[in-house]
N, C-alpha and C. Protein backbone atom coordinates (compact mmCIF):
# COMPACT_ATOMS: atom_id res chain seq x y z
N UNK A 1 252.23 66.25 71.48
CA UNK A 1 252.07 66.02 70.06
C UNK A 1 252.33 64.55 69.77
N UNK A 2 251.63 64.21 68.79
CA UNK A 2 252.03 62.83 68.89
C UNK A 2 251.16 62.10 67.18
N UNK A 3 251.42 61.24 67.02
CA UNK A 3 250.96 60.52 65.25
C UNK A 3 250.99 59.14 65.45
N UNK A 4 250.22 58.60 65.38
CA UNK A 4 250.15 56.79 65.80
C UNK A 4 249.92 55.86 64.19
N UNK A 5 250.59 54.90 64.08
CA UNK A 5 249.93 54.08 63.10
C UNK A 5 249.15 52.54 63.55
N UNK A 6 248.35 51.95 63.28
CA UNK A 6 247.84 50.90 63.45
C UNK A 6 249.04 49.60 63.39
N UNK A 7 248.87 48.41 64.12
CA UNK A 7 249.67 47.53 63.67
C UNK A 7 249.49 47.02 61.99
N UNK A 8 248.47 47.25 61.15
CA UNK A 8 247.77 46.94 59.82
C UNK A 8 248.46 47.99 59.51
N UNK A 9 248.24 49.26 59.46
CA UNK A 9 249.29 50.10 58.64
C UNK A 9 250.73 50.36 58.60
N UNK A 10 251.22 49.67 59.89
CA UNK A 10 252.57 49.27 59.93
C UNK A 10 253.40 48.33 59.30
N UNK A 11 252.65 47.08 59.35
CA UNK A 11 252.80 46.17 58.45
C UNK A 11 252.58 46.34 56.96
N UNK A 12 251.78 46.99 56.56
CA UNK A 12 251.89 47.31 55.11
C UNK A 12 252.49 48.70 54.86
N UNK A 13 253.67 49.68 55.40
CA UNK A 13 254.09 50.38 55.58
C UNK A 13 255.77 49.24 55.26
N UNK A 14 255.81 48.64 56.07
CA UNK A 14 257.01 48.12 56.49
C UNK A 14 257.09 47.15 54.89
N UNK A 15 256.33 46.72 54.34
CA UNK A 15 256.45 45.64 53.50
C UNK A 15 256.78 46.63 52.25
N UNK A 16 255.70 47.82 51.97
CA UNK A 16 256.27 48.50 50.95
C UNK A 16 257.84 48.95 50.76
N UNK A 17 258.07 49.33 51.72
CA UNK A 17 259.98 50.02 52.07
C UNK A 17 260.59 48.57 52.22
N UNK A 18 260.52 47.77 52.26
CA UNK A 18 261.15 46.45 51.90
C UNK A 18 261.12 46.01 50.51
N UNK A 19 259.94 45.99 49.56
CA UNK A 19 260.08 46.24 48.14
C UNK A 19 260.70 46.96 47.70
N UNK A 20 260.81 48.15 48.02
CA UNK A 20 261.68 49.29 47.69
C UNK A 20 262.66 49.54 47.52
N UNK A 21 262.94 48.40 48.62
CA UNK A 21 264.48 48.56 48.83
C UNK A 21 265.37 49.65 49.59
N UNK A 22 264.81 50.99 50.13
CA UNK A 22 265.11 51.84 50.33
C UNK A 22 264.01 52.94 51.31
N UNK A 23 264.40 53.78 51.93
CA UNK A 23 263.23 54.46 52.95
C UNK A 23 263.73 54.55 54.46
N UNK A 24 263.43 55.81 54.96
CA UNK A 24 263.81 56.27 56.06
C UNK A 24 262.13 55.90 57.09
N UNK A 25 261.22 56.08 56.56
CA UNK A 25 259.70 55.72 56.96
C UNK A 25 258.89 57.11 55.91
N UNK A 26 257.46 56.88 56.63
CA UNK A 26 256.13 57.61 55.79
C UNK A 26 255.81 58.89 56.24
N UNK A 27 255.92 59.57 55.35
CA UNK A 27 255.57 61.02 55.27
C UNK A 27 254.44 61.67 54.83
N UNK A 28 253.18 61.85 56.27
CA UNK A 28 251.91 62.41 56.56
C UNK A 28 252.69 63.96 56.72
N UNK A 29 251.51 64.21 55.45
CA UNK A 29 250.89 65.83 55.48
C UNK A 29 250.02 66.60 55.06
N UNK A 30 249.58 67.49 55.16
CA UNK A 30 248.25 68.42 54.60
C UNK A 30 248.71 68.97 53.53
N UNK A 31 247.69 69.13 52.28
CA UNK A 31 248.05 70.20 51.26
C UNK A 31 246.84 70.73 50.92
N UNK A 32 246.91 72.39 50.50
CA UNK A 32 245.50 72.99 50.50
C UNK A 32 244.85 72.27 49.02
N UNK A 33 243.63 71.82 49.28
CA UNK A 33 243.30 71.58 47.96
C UNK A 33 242.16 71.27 48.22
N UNK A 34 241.25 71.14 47.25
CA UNK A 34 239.58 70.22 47.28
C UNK A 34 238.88 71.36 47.90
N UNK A 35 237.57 70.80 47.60
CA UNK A 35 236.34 72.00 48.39
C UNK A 35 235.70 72.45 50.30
N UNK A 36 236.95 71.46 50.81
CA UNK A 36 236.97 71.74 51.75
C UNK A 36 237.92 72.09 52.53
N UNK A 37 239.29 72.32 51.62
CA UNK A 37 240.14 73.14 51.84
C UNK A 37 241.66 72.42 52.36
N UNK A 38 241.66 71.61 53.09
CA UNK A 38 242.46 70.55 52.91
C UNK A 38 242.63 69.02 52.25
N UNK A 39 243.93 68.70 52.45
CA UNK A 39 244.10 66.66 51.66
C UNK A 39 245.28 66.72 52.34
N UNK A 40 245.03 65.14 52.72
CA UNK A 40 246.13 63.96 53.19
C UNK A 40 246.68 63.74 51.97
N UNK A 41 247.85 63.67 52.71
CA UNK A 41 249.15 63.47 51.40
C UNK A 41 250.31 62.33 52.36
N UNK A 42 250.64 61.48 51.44
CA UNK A 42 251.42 60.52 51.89
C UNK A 42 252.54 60.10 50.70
N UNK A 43 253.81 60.24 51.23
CA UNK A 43 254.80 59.29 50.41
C UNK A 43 255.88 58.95 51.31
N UNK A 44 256.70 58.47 50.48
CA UNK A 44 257.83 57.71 51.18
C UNK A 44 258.93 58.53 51.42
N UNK A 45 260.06 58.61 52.30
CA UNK A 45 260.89 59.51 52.69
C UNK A 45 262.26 58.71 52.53
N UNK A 46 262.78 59.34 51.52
CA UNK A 46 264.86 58.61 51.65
C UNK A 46 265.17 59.83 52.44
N UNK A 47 265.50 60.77 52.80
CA UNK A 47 266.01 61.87 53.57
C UNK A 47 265.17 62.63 54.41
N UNK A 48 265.66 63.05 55.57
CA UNK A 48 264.84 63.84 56.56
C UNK A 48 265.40 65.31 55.94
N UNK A 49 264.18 65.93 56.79
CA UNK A 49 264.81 68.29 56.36
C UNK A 49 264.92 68.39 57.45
N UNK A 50 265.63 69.55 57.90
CA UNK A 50 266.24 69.65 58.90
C UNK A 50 265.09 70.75 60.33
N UNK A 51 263.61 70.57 59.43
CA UNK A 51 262.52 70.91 60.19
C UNK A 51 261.94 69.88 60.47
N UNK A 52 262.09 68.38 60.15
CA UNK A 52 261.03 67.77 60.10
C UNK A 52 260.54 66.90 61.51
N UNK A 53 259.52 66.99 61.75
CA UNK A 53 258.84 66.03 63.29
C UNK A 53 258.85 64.49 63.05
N UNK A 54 259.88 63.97 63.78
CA UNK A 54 260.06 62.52 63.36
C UNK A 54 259.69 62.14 64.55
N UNK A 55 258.28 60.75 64.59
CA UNK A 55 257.62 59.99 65.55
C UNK A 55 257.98 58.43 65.24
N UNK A 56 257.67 57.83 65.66
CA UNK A 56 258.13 56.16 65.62
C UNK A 56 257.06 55.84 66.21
N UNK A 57 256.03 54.85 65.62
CA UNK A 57 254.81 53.98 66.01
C UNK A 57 254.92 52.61 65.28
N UNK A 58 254.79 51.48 65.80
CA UNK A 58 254.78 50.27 65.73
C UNK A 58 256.00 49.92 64.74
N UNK A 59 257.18 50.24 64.73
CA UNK A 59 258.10 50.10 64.47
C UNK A 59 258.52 51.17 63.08
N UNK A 60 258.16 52.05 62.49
CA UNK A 60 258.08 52.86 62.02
C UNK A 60 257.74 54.18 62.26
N UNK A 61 258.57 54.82 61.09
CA UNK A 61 258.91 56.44 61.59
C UNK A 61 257.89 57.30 60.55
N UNK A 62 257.06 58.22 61.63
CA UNK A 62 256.73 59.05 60.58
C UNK A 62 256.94 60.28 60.76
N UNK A 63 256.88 60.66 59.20
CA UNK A 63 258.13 62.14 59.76
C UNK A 63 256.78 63.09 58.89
N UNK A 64 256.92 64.38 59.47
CA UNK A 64 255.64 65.20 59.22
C UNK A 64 256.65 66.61 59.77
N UNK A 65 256.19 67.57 58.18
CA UNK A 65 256.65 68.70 58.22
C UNK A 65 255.77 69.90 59.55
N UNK A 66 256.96 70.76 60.09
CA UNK A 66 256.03 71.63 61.50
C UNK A 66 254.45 71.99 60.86
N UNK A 67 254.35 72.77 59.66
CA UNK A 67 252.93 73.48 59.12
C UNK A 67 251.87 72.03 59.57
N UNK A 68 252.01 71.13 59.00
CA UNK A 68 250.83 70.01 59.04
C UNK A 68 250.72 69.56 60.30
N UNK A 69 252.00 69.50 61.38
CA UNK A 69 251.34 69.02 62.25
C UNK A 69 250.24 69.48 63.27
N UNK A 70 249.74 70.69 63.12
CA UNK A 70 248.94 71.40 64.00
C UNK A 70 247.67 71.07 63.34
N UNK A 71 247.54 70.43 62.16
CA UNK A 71 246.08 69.87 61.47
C UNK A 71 246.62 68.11 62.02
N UNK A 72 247.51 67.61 62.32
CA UNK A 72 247.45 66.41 62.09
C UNK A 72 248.03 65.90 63.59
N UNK A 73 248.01 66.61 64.70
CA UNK A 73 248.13 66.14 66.11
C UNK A 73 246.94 65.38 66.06
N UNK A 74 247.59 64.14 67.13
CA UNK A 74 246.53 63.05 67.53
C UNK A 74 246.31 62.16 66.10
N UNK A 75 246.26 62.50 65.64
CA UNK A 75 245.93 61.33 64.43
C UNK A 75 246.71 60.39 64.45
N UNK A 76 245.62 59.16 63.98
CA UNK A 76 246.21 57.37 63.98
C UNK A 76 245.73 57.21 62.57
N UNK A 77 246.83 56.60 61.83
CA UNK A 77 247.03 56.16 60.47
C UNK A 77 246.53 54.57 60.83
N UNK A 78 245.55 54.59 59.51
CA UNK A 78 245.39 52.80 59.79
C UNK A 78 244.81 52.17 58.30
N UNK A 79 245.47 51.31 58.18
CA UNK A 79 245.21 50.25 56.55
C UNK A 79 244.02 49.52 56.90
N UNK A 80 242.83 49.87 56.09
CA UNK A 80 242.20 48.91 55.88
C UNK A 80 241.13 48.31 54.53
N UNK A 81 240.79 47.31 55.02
CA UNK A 81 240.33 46.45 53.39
C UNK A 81 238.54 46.19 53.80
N UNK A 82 238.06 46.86 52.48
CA UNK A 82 236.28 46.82 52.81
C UNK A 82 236.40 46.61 51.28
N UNK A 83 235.93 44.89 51.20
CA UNK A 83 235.90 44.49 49.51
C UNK A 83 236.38 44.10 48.97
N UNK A 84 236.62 45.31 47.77
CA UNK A 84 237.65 45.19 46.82
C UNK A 84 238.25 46.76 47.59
N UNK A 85 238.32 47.63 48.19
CA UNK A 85 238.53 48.72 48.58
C UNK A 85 239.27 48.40 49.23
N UNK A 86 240.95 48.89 49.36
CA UNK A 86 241.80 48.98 50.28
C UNK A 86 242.67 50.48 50.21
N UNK A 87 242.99 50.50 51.41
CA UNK A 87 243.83 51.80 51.81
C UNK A 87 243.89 52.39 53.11
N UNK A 88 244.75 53.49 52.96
CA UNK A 88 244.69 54.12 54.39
C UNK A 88 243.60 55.06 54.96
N UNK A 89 243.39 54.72 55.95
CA UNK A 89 242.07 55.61 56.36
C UNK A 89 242.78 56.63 57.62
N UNK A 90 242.48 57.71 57.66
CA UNK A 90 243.08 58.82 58.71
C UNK A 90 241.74 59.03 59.78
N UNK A 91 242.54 58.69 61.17
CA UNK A 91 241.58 58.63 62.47
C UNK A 91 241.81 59.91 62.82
N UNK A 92 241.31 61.28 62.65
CA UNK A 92 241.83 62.86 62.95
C UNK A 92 241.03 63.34 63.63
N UNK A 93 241.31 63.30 65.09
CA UNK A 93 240.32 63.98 66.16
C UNK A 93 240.05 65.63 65.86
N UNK A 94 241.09 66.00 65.22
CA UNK A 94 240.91 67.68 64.51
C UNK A 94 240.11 67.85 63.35
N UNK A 95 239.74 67.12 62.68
CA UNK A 95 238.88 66.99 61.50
C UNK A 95 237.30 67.72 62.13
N UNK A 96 237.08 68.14 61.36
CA UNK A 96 235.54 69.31 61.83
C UNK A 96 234.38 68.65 61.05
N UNK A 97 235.15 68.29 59.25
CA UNK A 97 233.75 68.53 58.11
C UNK A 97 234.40 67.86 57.13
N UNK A 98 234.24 66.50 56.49
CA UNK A 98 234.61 66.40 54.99
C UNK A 98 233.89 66.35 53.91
N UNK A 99 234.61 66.36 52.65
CA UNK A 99 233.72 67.08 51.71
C UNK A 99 232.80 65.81 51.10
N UNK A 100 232.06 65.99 50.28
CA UNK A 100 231.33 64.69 49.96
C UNK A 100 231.78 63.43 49.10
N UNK A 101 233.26 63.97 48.41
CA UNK A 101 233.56 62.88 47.64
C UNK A 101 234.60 62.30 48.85
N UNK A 102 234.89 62.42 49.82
CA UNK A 102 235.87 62.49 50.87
C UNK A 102 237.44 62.45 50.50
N UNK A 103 237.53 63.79 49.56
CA UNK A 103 238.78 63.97 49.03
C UNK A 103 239.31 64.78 50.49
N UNK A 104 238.98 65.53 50.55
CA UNK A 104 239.22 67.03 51.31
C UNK A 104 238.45 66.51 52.54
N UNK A 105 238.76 68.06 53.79
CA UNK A 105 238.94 67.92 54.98
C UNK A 105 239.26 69.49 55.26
N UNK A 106 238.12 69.71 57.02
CA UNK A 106 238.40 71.02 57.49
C UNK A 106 238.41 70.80 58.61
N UNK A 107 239.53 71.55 59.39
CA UNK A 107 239.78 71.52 60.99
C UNK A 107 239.18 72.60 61.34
């Protein structure tokens, strides 16, 4: 099992929790929603649960509840900028089909 971030999403990972002031690292997970049945969900973590899968990639921890990680093995988190368009883009070798507005996602 395993969750990778890019050195680009590390760095802008690391800079946000330095504004912050506060943060244990980033918390990747699935929630049912949209027309294809899953969504990436991301926020920031002050406390771990006492289920949670904590990984460390390029100097940051990402912690991901047991349910999501069986949609989100192998996946590499990575920041990037096309434009005026910036954000995180999810590299998910389990991904099957996304939906057309590319909210949602099916394994």
């Amino acid at each position: 099992m395993s969750i990778s971030l890019t050195a680009n999403a590390a760095r802008h990972v690391n800079r946000y929790l330095e504004r912050r002031g506060k943060g244990l690292g980033l918390r990747l997970g699935v929630r049912t929603t949209g027309c294809s049945g899953l969504a990436y969900k991301l926020e920031y973590v002050d406390e771990l649960a006492p289920e949670d899968q904590v990984f460390e990639s390029n100097g940051v921890r990402v912690i991901i509840d047991p349910k999501s990680l069986a949609y989100l093995d192998g996946t590499e988190l990575d920041y990037t900028r096309e434009g005026l368009n910036e954000g995180f883009r999810f590299n998910n070798p389990n991904e099957k089909a996304q939906c057309g507005c590319g909210e949602s996602f099916t394994v």
